[in-house]
N, C-alpha and C. Protein backbone atom coordinates (compact mmCIF):
# COMPACT_ATOMS: atom_id res chain seq x y z
N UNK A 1 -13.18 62.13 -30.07
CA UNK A 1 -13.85 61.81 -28.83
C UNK A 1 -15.06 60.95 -29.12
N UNK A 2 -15.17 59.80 -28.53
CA UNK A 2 -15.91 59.02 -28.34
C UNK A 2 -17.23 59.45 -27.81
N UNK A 3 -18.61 59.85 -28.26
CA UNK A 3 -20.15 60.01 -28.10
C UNK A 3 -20.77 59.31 -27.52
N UNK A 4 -20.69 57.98 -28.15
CA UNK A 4 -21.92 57.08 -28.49
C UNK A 4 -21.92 56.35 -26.87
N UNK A 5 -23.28 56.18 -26.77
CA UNK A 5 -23.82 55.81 -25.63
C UNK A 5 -23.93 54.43 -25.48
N UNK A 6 -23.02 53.69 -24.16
CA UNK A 6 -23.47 52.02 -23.86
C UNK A 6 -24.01 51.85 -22.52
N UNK A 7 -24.71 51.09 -23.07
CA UNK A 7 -25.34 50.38 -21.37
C UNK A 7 -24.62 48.82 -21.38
N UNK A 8 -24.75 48.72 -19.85
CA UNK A 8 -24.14 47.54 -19.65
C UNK A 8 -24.54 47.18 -18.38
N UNK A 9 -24.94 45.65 -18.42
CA UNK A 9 -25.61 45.29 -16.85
C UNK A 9 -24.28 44.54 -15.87
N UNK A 10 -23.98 45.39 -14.31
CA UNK A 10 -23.03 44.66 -14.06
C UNK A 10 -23.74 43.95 -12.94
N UNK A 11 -22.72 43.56 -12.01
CA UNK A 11 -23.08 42.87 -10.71
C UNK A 11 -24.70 43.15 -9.97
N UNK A 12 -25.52 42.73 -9.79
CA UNK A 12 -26.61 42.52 -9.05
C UNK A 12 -28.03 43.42 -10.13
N UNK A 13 -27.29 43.20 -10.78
CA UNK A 13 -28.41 43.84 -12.50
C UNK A 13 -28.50 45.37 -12.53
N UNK A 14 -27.48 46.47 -11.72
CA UNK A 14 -27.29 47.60 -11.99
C UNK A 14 -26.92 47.82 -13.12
N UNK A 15 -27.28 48.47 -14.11
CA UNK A 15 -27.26 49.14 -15.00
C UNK A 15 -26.61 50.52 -15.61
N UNK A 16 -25.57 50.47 -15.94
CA UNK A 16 -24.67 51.78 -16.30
C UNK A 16 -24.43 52.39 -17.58
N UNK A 17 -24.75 53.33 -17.80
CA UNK A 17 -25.06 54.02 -18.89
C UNK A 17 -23.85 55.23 -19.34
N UNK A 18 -23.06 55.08 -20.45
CA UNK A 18 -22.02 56.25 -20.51
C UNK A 18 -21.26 55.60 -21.89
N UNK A 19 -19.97 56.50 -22.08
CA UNK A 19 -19.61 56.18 -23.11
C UNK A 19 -18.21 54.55 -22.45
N UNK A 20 -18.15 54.44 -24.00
CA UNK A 20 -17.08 53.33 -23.82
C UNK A 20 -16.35 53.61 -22.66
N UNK A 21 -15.59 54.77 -23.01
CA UNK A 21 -14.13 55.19 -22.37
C UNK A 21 -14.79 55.23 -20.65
N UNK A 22 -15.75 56.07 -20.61
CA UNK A 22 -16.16 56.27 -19.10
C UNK A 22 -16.51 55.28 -18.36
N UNK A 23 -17.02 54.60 -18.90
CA UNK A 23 -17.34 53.20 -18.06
C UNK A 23 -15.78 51.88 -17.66
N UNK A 24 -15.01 52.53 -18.66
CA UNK A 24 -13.87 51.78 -18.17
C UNK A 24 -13.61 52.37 -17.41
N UNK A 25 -12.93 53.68 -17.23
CA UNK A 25 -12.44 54.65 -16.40
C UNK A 25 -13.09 54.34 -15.10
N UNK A 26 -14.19 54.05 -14.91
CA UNK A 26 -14.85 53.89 -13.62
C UNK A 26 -15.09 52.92 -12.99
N UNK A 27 -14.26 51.96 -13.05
CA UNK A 27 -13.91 50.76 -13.12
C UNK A 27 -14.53 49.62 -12.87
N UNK A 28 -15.91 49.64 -13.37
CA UNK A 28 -16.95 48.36 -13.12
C UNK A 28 -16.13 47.26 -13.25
N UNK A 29 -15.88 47.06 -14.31
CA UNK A 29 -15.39 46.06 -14.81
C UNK A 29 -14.58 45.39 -13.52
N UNK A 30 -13.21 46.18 -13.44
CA UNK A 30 -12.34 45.62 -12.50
C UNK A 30 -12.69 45.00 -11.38
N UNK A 31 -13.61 46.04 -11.00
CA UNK A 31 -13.65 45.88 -9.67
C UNK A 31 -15.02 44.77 -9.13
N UNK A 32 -15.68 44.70 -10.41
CA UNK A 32 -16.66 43.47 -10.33
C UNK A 32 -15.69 41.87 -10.16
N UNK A 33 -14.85 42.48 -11.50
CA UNK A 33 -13.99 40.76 -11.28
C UNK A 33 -13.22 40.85 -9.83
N UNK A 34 -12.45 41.79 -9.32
CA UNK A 34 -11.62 41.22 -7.65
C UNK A 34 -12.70 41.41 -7.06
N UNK A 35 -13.99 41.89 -6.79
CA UNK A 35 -15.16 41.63 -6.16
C UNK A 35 -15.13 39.58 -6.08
N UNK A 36 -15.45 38.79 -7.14
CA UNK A 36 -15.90 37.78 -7.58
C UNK A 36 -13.89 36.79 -7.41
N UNK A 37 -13.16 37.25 -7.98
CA UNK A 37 -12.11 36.36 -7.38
C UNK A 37 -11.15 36.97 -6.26
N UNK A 38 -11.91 37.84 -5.43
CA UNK A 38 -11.27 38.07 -3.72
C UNK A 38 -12.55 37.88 -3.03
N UNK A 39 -13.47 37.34 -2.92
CA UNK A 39 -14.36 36.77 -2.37
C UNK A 39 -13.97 35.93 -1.29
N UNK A 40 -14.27 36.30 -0.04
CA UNK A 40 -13.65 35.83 1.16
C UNK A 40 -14.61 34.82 1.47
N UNK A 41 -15.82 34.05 0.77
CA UNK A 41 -16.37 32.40 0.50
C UNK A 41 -15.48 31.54 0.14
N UNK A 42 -14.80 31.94 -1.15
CA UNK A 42 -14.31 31.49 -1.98
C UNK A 42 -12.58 31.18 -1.42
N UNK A 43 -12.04 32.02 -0.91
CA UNK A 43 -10.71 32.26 -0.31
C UNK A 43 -10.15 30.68 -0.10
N UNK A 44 -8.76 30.68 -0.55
CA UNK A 44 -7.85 29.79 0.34
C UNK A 44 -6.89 30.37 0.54
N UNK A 45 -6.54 30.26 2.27
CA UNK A 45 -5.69 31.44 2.44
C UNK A 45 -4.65 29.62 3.07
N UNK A 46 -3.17 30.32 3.98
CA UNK A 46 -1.92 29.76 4.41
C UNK A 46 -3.29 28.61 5.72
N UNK A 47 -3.92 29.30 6.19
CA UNK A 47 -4.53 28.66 7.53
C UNK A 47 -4.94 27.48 7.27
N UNK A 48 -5.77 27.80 5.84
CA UNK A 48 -7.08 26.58 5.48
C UNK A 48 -6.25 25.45 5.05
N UNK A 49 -5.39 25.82 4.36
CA UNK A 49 -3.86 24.56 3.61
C UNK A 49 -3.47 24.15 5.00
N UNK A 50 -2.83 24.75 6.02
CA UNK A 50 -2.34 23.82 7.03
C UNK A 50 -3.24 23.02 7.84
N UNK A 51 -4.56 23.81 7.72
CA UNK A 51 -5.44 22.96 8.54
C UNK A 51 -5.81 21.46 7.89
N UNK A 52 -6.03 21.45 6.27
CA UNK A 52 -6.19 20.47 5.66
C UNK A 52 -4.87 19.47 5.73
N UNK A 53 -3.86 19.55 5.99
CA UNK A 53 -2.25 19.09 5.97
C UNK A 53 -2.75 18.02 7.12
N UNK A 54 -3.30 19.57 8.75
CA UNK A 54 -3.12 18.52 9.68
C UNK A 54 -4.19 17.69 9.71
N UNK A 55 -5.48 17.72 9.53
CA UNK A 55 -6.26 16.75 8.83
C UNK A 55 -5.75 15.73 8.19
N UNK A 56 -5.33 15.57 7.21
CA UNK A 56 -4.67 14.24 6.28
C UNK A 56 -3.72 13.62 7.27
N UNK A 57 -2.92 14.25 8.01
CA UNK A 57 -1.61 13.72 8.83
C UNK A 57 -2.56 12.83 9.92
N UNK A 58 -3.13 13.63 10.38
CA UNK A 58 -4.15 12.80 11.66
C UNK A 58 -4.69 11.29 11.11
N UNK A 59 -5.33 11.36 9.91
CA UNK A 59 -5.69 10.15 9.25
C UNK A 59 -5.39 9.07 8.83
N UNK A 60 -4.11 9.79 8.43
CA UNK A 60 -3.19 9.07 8.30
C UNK A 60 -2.53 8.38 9.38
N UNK A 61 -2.01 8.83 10.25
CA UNK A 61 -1.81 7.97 11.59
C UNK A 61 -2.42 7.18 12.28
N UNK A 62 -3.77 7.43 12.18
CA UNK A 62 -4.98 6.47 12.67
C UNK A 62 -5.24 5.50 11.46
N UNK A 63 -4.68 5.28 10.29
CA UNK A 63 -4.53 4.34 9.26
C UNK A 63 -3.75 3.25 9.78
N UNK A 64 -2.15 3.95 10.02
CA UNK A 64 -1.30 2.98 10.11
C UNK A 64 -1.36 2.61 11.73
N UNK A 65 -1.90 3.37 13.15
CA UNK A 65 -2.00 2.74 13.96
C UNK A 65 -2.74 1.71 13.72
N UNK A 66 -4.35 1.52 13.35
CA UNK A 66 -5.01 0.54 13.14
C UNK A 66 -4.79 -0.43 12.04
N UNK A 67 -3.87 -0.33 11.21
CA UNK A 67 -3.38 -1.61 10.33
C UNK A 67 -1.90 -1.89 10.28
N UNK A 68 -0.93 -0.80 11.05
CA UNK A 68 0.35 -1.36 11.20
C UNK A 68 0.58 -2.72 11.89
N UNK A 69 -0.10 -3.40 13.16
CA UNK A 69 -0.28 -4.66 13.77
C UNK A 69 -0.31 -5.79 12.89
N UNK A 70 -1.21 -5.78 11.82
CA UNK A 70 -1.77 -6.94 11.04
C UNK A 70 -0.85 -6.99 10.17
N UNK A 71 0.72 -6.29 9.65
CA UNK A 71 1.76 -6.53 9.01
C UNK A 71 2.58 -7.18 9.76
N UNK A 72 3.22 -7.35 10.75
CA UNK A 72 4.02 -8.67 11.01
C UNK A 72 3.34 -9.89 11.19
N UNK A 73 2.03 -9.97 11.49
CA UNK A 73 0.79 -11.42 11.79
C UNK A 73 1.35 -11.39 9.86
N UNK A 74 0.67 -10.84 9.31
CA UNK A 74 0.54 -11.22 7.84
C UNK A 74 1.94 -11.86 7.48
N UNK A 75 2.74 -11.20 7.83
CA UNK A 75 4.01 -11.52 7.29
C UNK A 75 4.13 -13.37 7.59
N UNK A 76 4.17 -13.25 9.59
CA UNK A 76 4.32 -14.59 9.72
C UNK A 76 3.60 -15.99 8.81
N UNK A 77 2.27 -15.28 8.46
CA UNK A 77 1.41 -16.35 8.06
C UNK A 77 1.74 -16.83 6.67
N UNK A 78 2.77 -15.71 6.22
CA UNK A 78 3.09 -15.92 4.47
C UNK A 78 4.26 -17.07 4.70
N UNK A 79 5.13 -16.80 5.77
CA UNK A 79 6.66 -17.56 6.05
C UNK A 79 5.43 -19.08 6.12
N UNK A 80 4.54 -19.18 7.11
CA UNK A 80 4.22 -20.67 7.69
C UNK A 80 3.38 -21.10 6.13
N UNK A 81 3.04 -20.23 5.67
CA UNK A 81 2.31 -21.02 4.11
C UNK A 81 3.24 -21.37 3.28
N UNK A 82 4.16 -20.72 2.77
CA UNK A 82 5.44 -21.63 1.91
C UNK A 82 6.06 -22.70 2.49
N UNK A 83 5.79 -22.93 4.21
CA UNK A 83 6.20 -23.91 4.52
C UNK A 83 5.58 -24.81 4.33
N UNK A 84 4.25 -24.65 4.35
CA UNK A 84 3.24 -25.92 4.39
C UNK A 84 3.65 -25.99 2.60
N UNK A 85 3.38 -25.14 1.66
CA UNK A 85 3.42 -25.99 0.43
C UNK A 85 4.52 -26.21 0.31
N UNK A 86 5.91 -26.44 1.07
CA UNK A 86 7.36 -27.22 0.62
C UNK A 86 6.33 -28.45 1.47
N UNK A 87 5.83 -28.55 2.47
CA UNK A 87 5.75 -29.68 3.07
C UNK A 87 4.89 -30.67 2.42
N UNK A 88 3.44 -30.04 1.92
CA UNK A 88 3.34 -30.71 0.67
C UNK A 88 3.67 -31.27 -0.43
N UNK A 89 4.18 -30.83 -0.75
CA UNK A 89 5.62 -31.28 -2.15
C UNK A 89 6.36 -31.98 -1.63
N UNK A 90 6.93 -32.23 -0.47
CA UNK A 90 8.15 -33.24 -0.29
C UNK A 90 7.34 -34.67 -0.04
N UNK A 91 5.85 -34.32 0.68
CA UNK A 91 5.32 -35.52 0.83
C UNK A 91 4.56 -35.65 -0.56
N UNK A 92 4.04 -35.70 -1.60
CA UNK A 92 3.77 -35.32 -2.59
C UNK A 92 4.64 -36.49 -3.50
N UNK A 93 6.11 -35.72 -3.22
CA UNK A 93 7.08 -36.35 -4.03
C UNK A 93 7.67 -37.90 -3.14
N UNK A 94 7.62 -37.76 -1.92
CA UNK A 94 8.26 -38.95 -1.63
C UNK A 94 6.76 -40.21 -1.79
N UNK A 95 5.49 -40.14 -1.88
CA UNK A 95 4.97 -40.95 -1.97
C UNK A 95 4.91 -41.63 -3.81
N UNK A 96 5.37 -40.83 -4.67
CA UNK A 96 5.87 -41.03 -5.90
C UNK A 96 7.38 -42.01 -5.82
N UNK A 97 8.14 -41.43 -5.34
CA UNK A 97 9.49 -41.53 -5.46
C UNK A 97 10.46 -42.48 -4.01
N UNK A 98 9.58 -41.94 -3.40
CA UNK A 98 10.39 -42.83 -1.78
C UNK A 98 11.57 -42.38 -1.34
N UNK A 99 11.39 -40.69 -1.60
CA UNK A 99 12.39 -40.03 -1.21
C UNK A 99 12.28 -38.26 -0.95
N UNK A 100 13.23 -37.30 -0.30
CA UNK A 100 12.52 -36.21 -0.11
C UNK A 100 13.93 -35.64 -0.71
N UNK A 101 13.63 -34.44 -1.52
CA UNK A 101 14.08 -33.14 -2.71
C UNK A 101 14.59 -32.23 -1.85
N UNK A 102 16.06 -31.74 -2.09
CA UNK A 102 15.93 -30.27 -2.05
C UNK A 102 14.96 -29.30 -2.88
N UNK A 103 15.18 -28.08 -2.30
CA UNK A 103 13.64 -26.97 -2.70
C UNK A 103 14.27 -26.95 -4.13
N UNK A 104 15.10 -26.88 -4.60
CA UNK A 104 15.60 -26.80 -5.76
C UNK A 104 15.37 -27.29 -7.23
N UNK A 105 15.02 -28.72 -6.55
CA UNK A 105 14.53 -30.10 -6.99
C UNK A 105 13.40 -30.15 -7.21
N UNK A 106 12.58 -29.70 -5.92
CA UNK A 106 11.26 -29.57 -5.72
C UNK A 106 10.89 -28.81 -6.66
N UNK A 107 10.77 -27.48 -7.32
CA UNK A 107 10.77 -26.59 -8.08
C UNK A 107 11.17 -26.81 -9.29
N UNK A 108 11.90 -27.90 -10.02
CA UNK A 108 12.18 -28.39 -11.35
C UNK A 108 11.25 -29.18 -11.19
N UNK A 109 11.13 -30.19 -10.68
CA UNK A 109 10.07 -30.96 -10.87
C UNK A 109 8.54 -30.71 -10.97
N UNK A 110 8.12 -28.84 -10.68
CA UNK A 110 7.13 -28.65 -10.57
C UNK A 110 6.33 -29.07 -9.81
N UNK A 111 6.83 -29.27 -8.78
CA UNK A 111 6.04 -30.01 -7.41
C UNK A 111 5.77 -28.53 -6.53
N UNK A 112 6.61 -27.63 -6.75
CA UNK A 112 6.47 -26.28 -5.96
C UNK A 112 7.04 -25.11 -6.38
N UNK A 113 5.80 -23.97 -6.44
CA UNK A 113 6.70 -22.94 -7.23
C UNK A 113 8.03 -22.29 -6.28
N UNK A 114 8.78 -20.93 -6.70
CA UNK A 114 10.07 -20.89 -6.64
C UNK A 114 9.29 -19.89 -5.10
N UNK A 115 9.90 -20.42 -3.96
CA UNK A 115 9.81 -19.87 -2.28
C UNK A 115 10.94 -19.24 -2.35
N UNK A 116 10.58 -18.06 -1.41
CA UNK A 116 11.95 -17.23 -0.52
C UNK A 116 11.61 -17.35 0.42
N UNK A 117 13.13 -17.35 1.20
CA UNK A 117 13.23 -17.24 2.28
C UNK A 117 12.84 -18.83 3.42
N UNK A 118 13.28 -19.72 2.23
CA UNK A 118 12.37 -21.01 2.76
C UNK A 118 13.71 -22.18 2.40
N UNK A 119 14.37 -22.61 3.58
CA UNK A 119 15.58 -24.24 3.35
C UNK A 119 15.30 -25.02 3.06
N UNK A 120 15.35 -26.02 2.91
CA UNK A 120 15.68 -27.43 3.23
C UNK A 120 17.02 -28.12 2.85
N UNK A 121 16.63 -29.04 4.47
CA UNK A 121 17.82 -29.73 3.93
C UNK A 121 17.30 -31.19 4.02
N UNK A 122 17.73 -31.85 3.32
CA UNK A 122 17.23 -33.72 3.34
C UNK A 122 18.74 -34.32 3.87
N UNK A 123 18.30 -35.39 4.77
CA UNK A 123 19.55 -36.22 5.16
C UNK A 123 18.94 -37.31 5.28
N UNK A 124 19.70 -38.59 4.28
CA UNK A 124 18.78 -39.97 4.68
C UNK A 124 17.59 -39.74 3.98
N UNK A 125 16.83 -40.32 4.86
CA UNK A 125 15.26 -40.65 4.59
C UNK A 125 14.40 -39.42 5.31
N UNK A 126 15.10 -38.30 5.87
CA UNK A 126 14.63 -37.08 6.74
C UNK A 126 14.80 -35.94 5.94
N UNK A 127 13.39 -35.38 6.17
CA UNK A 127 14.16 -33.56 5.52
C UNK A 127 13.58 -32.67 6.70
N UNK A 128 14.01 -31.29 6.39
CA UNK A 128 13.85 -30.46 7.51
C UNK A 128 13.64 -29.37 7.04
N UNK A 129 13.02 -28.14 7.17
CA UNK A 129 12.26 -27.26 6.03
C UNK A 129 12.29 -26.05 6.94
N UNK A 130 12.96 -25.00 6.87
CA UNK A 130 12.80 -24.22 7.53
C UNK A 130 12.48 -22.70 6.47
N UNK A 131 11.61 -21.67 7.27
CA UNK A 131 10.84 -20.72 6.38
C UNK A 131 11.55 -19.59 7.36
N UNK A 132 11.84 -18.26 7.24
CA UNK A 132 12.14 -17.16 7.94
C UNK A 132 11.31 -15.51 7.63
N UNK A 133 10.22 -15.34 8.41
CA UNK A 133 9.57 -14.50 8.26
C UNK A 133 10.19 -13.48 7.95
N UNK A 134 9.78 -12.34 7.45
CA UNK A 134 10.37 -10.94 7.44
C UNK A 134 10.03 -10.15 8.74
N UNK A 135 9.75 -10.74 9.52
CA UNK A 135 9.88 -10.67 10.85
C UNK A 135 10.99 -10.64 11.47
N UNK A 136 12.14 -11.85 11.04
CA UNK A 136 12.68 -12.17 11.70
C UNK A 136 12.31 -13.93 12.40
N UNK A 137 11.43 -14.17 12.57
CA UNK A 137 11.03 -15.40 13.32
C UNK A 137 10.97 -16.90 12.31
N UNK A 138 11.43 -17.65 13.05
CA UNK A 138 12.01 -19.08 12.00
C UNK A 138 10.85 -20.05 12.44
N UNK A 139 10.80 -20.91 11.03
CA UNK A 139 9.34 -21.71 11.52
C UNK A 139 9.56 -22.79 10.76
N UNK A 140 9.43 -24.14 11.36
CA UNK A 140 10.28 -25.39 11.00
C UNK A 140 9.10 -26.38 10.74
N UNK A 141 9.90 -27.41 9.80
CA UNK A 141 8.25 -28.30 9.29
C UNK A 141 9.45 -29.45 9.22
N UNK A 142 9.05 -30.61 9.38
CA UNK A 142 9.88 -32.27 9.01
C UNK A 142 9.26 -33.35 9.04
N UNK A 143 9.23 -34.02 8.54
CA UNK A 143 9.52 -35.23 7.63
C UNK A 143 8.21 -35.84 8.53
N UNK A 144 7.06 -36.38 8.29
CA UNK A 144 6.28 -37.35 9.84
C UNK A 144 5.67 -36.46 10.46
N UNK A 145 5.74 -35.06 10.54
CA UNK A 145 5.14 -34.58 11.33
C UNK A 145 4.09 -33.29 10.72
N UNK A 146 2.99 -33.25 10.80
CA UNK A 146 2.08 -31.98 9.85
C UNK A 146 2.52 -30.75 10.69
N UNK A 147 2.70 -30.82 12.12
CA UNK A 147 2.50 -29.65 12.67
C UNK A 147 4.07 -28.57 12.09
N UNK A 148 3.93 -27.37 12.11
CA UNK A 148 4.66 -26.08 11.96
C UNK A 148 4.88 -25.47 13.13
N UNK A 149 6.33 -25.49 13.85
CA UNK A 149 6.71 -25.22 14.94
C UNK A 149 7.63 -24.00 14.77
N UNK A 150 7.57 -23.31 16.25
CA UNK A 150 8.89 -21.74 15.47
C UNK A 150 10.04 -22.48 16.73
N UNK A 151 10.62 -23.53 16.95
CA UNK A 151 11.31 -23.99 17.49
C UNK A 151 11.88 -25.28 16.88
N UNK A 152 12.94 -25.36 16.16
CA UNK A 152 13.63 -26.73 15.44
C UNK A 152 13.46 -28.12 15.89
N UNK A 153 13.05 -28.46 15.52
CA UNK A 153 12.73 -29.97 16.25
C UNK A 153 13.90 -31.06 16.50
N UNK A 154 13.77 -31.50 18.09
CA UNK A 154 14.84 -32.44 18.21
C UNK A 154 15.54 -33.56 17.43
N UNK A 155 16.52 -33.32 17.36
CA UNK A 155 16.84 -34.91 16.63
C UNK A 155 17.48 -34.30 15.26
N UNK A 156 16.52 -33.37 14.29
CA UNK A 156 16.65 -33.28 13.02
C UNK A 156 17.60 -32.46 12.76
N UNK A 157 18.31 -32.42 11.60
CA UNK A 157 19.06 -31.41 10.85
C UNK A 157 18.39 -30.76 10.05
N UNK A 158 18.89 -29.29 10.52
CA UNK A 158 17.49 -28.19 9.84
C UNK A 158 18.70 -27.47 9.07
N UNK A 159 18.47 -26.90 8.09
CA UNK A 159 19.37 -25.07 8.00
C UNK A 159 19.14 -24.05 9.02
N UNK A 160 20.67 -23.33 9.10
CA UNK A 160 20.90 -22.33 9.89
C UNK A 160 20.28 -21.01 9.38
């Protein structure tokens, strides 16, 4: 049998005095630690997780309401910029050459890097340049003219 006398300071600097064995038996110990990790400050219970869930979800929706809009504008503006630099490059190249490139052409020659989603077709002394958003919406550029129209221009042969 165990004698010898321990002290030991637990929770809030009480002081307990007894042998080894008794002081376990009486369960400071334990019951200090689920005191300290069942602490209802400290707690995350099923409520606080769903409440944080619907928090993030809410934020999330007010993310993509307020920036889902500016993805098809963006989109369009990417289709009408590969058009303008084919349209550059063909005028580019025909003031060199006195003639206008498929995109193909255009792009070996390093006159324009490699476009998607972007035609041309040249007929004659005419080309016709058409770009197709990921939209969906078609946007046409030719030969004489700077402006970028989403309607094919009369007269010309465009791609379908």
């Amino acid at each position: 049998m165990d004698t010898s006398t321990t002290s030991c300071t637990v929770e809030h600097g009480a002081v307990i005095t007894g042998t080894d064995k008794s002081i376990k038996k009486r369960g400071y110990f334990t019951r200090g630690a689920r005191r300290t990790l069942g602490n209802e400050r400290g707690a995350v219970d099923l409520l606080t997780v769903l409440a944080g869930a619907v928090v993030a979800a809410i934020l999330a929706g007010a993310a993509v309401a307020a920036f889902g809009p500016t993805l098809p504008w963006s989109q369009d503006r990417t289709a009408t910029n590969s058009l303008s630099a084919v349209a550059t490059a063909q005028e580019t190249n025909y003031g060199m050459n006195q003639k206008y490139l498929p995109i193909d052409q255009l792009v070996s020659a390093k006159l324009l890097s490699a476009t998607e989603n972007v035609a041309v077709t040249v007929t004659g002394a005419n080309y016709c340049a058409v770009a197709t958003s990921e939209t969906g919406k078609k946007y046409y550029a030719v030969n004489g003219d700077s402006k970028i129209t989403e309607t094919a221009p009369a007269g010309a042969t465009c791609p379908a």
